[in-house]
Protein backbone atom coordinates (compact mmCIF):
# COMPACT_ATOMS: atom_id res chain seq x y z
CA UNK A 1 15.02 -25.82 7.05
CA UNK A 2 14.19 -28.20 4.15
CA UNK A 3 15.79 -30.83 3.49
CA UNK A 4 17.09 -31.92 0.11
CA UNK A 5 15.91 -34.62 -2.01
CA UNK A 6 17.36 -37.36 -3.26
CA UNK A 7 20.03 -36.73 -5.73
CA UNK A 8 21.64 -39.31 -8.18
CA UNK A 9 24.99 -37.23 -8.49
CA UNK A 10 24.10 -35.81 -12.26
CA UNK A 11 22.48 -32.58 -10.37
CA UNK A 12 19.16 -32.99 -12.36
CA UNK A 13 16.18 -31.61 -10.28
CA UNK A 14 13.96 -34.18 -8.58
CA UNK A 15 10.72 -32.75 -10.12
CA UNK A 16 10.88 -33.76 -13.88
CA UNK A 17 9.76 -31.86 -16.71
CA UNK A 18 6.52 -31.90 -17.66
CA UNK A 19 6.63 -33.75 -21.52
CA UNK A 20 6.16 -32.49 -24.79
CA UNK A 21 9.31 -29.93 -24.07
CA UNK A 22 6.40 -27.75 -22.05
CA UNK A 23 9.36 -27.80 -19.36
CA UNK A 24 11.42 -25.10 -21.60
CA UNK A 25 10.81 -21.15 -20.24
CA UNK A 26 9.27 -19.50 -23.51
CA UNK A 27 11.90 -16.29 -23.63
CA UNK A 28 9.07 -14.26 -24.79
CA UNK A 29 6.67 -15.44 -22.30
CA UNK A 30 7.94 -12.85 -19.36
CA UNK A 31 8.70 -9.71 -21.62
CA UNK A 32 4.73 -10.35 -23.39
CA UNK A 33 3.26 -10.79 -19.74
CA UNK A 34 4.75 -7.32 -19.12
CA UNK A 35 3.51 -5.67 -22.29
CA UNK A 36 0.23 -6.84 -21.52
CA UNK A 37 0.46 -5.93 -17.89
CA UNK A 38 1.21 -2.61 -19.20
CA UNK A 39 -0.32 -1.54 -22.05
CA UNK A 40 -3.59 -0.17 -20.51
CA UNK A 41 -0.96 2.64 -18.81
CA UNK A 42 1.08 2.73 -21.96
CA UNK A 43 -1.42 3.87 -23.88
CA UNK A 44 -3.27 5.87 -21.57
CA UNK A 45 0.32 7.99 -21.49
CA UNK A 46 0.87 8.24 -24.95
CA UNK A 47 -2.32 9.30 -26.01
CA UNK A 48 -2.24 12.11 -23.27
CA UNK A 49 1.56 12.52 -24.99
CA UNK A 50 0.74 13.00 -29.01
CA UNK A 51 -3.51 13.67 -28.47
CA UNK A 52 -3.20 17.59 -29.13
CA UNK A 53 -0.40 17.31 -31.83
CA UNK A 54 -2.94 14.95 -33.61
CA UNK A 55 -5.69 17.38 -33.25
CA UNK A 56 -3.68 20.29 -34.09
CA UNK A 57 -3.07 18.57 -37.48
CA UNK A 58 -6.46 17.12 -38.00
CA UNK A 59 -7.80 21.08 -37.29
CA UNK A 60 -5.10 22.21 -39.80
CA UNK A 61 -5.66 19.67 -42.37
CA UNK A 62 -9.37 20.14 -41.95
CA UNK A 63 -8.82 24.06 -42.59
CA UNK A 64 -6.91 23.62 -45.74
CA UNK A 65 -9.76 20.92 -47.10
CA UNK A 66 -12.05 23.21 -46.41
CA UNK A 67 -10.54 25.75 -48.33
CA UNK A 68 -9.96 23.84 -50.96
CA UNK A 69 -13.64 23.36 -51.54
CA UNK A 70 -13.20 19.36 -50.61
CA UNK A 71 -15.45 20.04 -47.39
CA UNK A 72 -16.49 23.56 -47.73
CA UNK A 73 -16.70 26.56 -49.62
CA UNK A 74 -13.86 27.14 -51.84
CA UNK A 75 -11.67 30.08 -50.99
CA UNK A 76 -10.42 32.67 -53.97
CA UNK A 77 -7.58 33.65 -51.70
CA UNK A 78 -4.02 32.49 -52.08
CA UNK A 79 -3.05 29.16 -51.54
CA UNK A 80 0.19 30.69 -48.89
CA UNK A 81 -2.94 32.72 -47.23
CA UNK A 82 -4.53 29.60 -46.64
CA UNK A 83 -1.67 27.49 -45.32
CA UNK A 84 -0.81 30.67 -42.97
CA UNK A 85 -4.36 30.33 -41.32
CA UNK A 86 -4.33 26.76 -41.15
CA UNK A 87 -1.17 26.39 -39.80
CA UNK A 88 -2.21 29.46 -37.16
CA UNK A 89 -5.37 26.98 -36.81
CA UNK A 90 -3.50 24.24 -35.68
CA UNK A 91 -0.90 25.65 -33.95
CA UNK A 92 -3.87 27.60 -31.43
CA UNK A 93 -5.20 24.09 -30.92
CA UNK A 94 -2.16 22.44 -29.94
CA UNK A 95 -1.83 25.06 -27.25
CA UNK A 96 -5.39 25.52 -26.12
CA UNK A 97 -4.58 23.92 -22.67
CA UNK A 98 -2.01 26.51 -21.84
CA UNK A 99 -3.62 29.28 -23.63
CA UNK A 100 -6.88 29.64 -24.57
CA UNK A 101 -7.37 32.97 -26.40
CA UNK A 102 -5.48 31.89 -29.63
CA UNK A 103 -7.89 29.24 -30.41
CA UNK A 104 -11.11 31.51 -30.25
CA UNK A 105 -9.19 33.93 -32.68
CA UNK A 106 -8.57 30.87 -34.93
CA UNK A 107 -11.66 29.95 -35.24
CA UNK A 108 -13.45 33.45 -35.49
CA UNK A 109 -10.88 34.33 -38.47
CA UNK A 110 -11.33 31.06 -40.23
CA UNK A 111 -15.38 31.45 -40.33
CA UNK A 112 -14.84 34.63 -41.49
CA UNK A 113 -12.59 34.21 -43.97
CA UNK A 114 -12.69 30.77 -44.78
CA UNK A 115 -16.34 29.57 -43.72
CA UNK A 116 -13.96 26.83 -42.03
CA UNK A 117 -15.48 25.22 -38.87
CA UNK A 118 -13.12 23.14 -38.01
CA UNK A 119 -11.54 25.67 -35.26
CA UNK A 120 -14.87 26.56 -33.82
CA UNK A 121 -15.98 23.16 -33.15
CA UNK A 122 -12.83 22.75 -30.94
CA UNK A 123 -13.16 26.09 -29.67
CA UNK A 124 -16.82 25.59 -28.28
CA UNK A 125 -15.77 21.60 -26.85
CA UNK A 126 -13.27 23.68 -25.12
CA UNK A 127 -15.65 26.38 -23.75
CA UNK A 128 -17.88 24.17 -22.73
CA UNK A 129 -15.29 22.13 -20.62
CA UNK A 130 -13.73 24.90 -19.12
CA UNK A 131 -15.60 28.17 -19.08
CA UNK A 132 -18.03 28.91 -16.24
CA UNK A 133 -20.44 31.80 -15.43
CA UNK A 134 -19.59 35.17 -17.59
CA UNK A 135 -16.98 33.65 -19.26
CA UNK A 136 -19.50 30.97 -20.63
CA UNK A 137 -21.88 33.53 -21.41
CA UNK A 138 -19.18 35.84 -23.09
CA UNK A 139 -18.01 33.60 -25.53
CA UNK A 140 -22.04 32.83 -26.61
CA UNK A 141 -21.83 36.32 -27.35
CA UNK A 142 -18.91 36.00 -29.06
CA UNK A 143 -20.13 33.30 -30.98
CA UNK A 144 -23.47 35.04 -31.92
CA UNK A 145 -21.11 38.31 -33.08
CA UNK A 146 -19.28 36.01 -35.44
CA UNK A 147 -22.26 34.03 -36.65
CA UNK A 148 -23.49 37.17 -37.89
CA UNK A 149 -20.60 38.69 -39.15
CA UNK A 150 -20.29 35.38 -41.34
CA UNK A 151 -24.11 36.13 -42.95
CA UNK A 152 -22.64 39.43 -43.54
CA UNK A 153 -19.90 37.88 -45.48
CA UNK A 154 -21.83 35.46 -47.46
CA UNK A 155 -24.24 38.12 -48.40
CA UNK A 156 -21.27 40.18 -49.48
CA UNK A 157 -19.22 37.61 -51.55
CA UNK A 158 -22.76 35.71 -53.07
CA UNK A 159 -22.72 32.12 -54.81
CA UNK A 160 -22.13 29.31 -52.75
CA UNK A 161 -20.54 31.49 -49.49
CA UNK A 162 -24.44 33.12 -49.63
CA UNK A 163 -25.91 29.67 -49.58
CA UNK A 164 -24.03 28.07 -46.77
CA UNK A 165 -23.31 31.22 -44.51
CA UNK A 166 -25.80 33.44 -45.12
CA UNK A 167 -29.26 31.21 -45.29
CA UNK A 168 -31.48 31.27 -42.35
CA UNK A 169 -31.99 27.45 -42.28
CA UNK A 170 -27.70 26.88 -42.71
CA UNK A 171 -27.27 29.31 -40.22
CA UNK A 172 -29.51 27.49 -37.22
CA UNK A 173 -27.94 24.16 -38.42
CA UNK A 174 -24.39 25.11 -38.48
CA UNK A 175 -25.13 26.59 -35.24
CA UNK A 176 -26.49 24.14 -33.33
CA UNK A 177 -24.35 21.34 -35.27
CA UNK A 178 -20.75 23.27 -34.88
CA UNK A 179 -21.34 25.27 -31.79
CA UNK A 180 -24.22 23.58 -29.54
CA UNK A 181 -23.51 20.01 -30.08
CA UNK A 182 -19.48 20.33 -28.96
CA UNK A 183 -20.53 23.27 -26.26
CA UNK A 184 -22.79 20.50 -24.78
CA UNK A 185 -20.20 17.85 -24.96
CA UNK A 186 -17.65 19.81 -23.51
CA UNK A 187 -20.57 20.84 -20.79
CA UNK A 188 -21.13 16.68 -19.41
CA UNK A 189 -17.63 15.99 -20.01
CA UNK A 190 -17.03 18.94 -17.16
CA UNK A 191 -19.98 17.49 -15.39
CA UNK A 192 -18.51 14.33 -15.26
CA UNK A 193 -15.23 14.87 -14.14
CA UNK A 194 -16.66 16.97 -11.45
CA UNK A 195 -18.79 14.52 -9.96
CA UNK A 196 -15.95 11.81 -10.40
CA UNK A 197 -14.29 14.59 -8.12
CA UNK A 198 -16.95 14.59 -5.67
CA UNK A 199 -17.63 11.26 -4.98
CA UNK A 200 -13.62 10.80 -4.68
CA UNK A 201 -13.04 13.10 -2.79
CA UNK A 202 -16.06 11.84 -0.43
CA UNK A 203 -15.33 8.37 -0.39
CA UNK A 204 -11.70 9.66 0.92
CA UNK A 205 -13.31 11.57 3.33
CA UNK A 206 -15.29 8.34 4.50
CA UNK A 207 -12.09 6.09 4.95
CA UNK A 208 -10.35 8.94 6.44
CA UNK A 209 -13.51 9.08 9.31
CA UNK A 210 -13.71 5.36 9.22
CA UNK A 211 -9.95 5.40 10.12
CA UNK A 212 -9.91 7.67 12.90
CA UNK A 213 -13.21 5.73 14.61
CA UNK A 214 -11.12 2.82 14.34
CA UNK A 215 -8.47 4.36 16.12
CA UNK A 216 -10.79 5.72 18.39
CA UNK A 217 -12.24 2.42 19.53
CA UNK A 218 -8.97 0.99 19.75
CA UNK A 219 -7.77 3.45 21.72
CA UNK A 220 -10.60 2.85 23.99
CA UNK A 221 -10.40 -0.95 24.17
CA UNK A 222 -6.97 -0.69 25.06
CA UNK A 223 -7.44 2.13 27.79
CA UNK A 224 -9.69 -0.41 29.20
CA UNK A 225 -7.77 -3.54 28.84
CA UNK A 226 -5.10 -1.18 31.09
CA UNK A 227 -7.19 -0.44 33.42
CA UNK A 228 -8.39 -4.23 34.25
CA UNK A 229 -5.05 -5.53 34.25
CA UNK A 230 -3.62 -2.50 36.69
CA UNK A 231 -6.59 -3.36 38.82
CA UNK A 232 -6.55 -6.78 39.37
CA UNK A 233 -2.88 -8.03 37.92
CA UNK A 234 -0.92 -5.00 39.46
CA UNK A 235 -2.73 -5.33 42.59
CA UNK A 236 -2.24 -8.79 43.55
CA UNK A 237 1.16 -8.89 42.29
CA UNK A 238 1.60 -5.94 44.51
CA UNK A 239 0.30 -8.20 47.70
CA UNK A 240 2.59 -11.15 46.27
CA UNK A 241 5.64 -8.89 46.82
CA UNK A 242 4.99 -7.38 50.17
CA UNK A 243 4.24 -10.62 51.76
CA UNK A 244 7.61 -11.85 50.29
CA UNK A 245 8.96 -8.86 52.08
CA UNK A 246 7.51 -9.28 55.18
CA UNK A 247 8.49 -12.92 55.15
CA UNK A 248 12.39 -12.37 53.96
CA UNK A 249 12.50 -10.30 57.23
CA UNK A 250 10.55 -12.27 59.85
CA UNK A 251 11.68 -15.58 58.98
CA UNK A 252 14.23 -17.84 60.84
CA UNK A 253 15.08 -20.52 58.03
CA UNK A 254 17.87 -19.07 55.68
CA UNK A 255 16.22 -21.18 52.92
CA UNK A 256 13.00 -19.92 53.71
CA UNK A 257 14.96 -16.02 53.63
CA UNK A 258 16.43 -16.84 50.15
CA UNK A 259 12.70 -18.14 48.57
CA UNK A 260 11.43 -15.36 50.18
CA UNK A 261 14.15 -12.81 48.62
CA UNK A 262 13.47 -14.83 44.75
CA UNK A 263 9.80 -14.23 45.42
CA UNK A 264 9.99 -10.44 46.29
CA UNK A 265 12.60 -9.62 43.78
CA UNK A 266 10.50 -11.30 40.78
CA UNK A 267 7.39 -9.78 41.60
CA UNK A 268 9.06 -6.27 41.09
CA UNK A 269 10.19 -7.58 38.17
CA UNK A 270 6.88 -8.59 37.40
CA UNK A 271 5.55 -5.25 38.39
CA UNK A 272 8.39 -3.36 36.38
CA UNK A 273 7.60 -5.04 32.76
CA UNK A 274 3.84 -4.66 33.74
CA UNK A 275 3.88 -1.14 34.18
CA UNK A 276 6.07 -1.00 30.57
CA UNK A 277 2.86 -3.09 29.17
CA UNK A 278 0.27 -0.48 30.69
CA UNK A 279 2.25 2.66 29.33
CA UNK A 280 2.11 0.83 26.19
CA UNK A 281 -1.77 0.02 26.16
CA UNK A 282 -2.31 3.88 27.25
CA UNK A 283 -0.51 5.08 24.14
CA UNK A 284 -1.81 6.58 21.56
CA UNK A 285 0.39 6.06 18.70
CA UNK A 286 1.31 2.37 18.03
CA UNK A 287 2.25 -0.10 20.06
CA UNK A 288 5.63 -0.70 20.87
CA UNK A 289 7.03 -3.26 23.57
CA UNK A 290 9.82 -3.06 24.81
CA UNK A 291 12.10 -6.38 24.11
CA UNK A 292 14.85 -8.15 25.23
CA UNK A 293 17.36 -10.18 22.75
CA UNK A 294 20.16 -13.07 22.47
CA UNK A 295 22.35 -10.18 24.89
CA UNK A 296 20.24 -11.46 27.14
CA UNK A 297 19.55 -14.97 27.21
CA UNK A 298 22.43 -15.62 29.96
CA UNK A 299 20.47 -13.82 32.62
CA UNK A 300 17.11 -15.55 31.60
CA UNK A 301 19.15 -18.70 31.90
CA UNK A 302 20.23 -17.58 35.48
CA UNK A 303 16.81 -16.57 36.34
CA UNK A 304 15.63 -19.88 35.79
CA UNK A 305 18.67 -21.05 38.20
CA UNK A 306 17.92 -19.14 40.75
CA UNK A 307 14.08 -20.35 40.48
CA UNK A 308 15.41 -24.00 41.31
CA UNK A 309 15.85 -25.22 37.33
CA UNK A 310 18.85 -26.96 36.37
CA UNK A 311 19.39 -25.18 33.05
CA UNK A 312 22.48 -25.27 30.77
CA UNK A 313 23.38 -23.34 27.69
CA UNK A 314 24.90 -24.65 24.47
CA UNK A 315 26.03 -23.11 21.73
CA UNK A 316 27.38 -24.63 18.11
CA UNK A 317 28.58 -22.60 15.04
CA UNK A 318 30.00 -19.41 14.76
CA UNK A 319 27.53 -16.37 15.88
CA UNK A 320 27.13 -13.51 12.97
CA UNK A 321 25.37 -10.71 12.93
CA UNK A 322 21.75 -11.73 13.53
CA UNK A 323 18.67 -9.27 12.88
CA UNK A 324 17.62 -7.80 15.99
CA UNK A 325 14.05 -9.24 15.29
CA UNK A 326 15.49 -12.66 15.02
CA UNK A 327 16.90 -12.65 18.22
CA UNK A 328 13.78 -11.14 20.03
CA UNK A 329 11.97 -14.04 18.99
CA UNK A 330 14.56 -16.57 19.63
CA UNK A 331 14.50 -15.10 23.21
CA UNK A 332 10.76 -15.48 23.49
CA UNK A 333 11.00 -18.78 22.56
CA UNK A 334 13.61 -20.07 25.03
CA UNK A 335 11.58 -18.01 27.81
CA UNK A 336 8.21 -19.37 26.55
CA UNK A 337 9.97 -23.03 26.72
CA UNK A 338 11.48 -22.20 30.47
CA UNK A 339 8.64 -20.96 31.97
CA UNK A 340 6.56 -24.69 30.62
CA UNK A 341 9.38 -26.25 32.42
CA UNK A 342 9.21 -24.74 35.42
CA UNK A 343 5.13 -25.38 35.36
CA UNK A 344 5.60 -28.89 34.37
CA UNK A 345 9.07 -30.13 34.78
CA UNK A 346 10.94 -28.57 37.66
CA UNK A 347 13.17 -31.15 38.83
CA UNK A 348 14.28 -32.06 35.34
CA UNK A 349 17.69 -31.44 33.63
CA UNK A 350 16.89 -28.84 30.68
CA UNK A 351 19.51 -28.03 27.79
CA UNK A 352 19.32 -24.42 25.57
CA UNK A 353 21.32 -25.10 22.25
CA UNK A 354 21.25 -22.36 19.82
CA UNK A 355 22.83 -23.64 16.61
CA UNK A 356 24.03 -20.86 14.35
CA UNK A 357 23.24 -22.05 10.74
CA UNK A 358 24.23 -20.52 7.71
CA UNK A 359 20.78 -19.40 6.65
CA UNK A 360 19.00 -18.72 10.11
CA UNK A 361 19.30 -19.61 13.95
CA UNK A 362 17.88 -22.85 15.22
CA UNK A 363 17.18 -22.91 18.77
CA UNK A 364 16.57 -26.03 20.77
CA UNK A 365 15.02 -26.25 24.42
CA UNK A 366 14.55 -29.52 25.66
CA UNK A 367 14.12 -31.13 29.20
CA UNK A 368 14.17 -34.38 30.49
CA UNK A 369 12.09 -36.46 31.97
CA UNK A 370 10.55 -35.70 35.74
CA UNK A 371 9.62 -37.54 38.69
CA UNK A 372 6.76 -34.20 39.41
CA UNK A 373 3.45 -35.72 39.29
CA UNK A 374 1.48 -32.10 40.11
CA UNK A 375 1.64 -29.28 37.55
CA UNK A 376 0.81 -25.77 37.37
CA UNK A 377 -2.09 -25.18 35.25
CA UNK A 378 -2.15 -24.69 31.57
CA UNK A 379 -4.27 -23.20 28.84
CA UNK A 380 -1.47 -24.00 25.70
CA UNK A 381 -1.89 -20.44 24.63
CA UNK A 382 1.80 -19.39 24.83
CA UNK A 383 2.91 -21.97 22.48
CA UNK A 384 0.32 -20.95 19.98
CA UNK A 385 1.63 -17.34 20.29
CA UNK A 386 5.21 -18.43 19.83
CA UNK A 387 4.33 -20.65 17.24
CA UNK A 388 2.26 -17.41 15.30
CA UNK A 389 5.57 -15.62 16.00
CA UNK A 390 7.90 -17.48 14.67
CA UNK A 391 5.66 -18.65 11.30
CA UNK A 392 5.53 -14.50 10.46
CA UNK A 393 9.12 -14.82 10.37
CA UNK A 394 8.83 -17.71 7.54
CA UNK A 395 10.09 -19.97 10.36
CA UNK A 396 8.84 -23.34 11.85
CA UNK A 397 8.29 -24.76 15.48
CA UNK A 398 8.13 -27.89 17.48
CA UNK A 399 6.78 -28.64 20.38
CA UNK A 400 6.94 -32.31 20.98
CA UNK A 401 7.20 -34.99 23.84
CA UNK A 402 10.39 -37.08 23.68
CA UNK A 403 11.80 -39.80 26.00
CA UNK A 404 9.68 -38.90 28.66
CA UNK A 405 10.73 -35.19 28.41
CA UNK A 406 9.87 -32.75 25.96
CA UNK A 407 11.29 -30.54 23.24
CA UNK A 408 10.63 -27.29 21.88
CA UNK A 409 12.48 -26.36 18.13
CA UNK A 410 12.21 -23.01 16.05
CA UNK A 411 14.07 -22.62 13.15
CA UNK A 412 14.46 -18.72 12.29
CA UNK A 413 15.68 -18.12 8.78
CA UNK A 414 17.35 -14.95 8.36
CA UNK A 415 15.39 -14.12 5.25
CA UNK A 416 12.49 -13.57 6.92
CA UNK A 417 13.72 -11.72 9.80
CA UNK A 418 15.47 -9.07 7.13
């Protein structure tokens, strides 16, 4: 809980605004930081959106300037001829990534008829990025085939045609220009992308082996850990409980009968939510501990009685519907606080209040003080669990002295426990 600060009744925040009217929210500020945050997907999406229909018309437009002599050889067909194969042109390269075929047909027809390149310098990019093997090798063929049908052409139509198709020097250039420089492109591009692949796919590989060692080690620390504490813990524990046995029946003191009976009937407790912590370290799969809640509070409470502590239970506010994580804690932290008491404090009046606020649960241990001048050793770490606890929750504990006694606090917001 926080508590408010001051307030001079005109509900004006305590914190004032910084000067120079810097405290007003810029209502472009939030929707700009989102652009920005992003853009870097936005356009990655709509280039991979419009990219072919822009290259289908850049192929198309580049057909028809070729025709028209503004890039190429002019073309003595009709201008509706033209505009049918550069349309065809475009429309093949717009649907090369479904269909290949139509764009090698494009560009064969337009070198042939045309002496347009535009088509084949697509058309090799895309054989070199996703032909392999014969296929590869096939459309080389292909491309030689139509290489020399064009010479055939330009030494059949003459003038300009002749020079630029049909020359031995145009012919190696436009090759190696049009059809090597793109097939080699295409070629690393491929190359690329594969090895991206590869070393993705490996480093996956490596986190997926560096997970299951993990596991493995875990598993085996644990196993371990289980094996120590069923060793030594379970073992003595064991002894604890049939020397309480053997006591409860040989003994002539009803008092000493009674301890006797609390002593054997704890350690089976004991030994009960020990073995529940052993079949939990021997699992494989996470680790899941069994836990008790706020349902059962009121037999911790007469635990405690029975143990000799004079314990009493308060309870303000109305109870609602608390998160079942919420009320584990809160019953760790009224155990954690009963057991210091009983270590520390035995003969002292101790008060559990559990104050049901609007926001959270606020639970409240505290003892008075004690005339017990030996105490059962200590090493603090329980609190600092409890405390770890309760602070992953988003909560806050106390652990204080106070009038000779001591207190223990947690405040358990239900925000955090949601």
């Amino acid at each position: 809980m926080v508590a408010a600060g001051p307030d001079d009744g005109s509900g004006s925040s305590p914190i004032p605004p910084r000067s120079g009217g810097a405290g007003r929210a810029d209502p472009f500020a939030k929707p700009y930081a989102r652009w920005v945050a992003s853009s870097p997907a936005a356009v990655r999406r709509a280039v991979q959106r419009y990219a072919p229909l822009l290259l289908a018309v850049t192929v198309a437009a580049a057909v028809w300037a070729s025709a028209a002599g503004d890039i190429g050889v002019r073309s003595p067909l009709p201008g509706a001829v033209v505009l049918v194969l550069a349309v065809s042109s475009g429309w093949a390269t717009a649907t090369v990534r479904t269909r290949r075929w139509p764009l090698f047909l494009a560009a064969a027809v337009g070198w042939l008829v045309l002496a347009a390149a535009a088509a084949g310098v697509v058309a090799s990019y895309q054989a070199g990025l996703r032909l392999r093997g014969r296929r590869l090798a096939g459309y080389l063929a292909g491309v030689a085939v139509v290489l020399a049908g064009g010479v055939l052409v330009g030494l059949a139509v003459g003038g300009p045609r002749r020079i630029t198709t049909a020359t031995t020097g145009n012919v190696l250039l436009l090759a190696a220009c049009l059809v090597g420089l793109p097939l080699v492109f295409g070629l690393w591009v491929r190359a690329r992308r594969d090895t991206l692949a590869a070393l993705r796919d490996r480093a996956e590989r490596l986190e997926r082996e560096r997970e299951a060692h993990a596991d493995r080690v875990r598993a085996e620390e644990r196993t371990r850990i289980a094996r120590e504490m069923h060793d030594v813990v379970a073992h003595r524990v064991s002894l604890m409980v049939v020397h309480a046995g053997a006591l409860e029946v040989t003994a002539a003191d009803s008092a000493t009968v009674e301890a006797a009976a609390l002593i054997r009937a704890t350690g089976r407790q004991a030994l009960t939510d020990l073995r529940e912590v052993l079949g939990v370290l021997r699992q494989a799969g996470p680790a899941v501990v069994p836990e008790r809640g706020l349902d059962a509070l009121d037999e911790l409470i007469e635990e405690s009685r029975t143990a000799g502590l004079r314990v009493s239970r308060q309870d303000e506010g109305v109870p609602p519907a608390l998160p079942a994580t919420l009320g584990r804690t809160a019953y760790r932290v009224v155990r954690e606080a009963l057991t210091n008491v009983r270590k520390h404090a035995a003969d002292a009046e101790t008060v559990v209040c559990l104050r049901y606020l609007p926001d959270g649960l606020e639970v409240v241990v505290r003892n008075g003080p004690s005339d017990r001048r030996s105490a059962l050793p200590g090493a603090g770490q329980g609190l600092l669990g409890l405390r770890e606890r309760v602070e992953l929750l988003g909560g806050r504990l106390e652990a204080t002295a106070v009038d000779g006694g001591f207190l223990v606090r947690a405040l358990l917001p239900l925000a955090g426990a949601a």
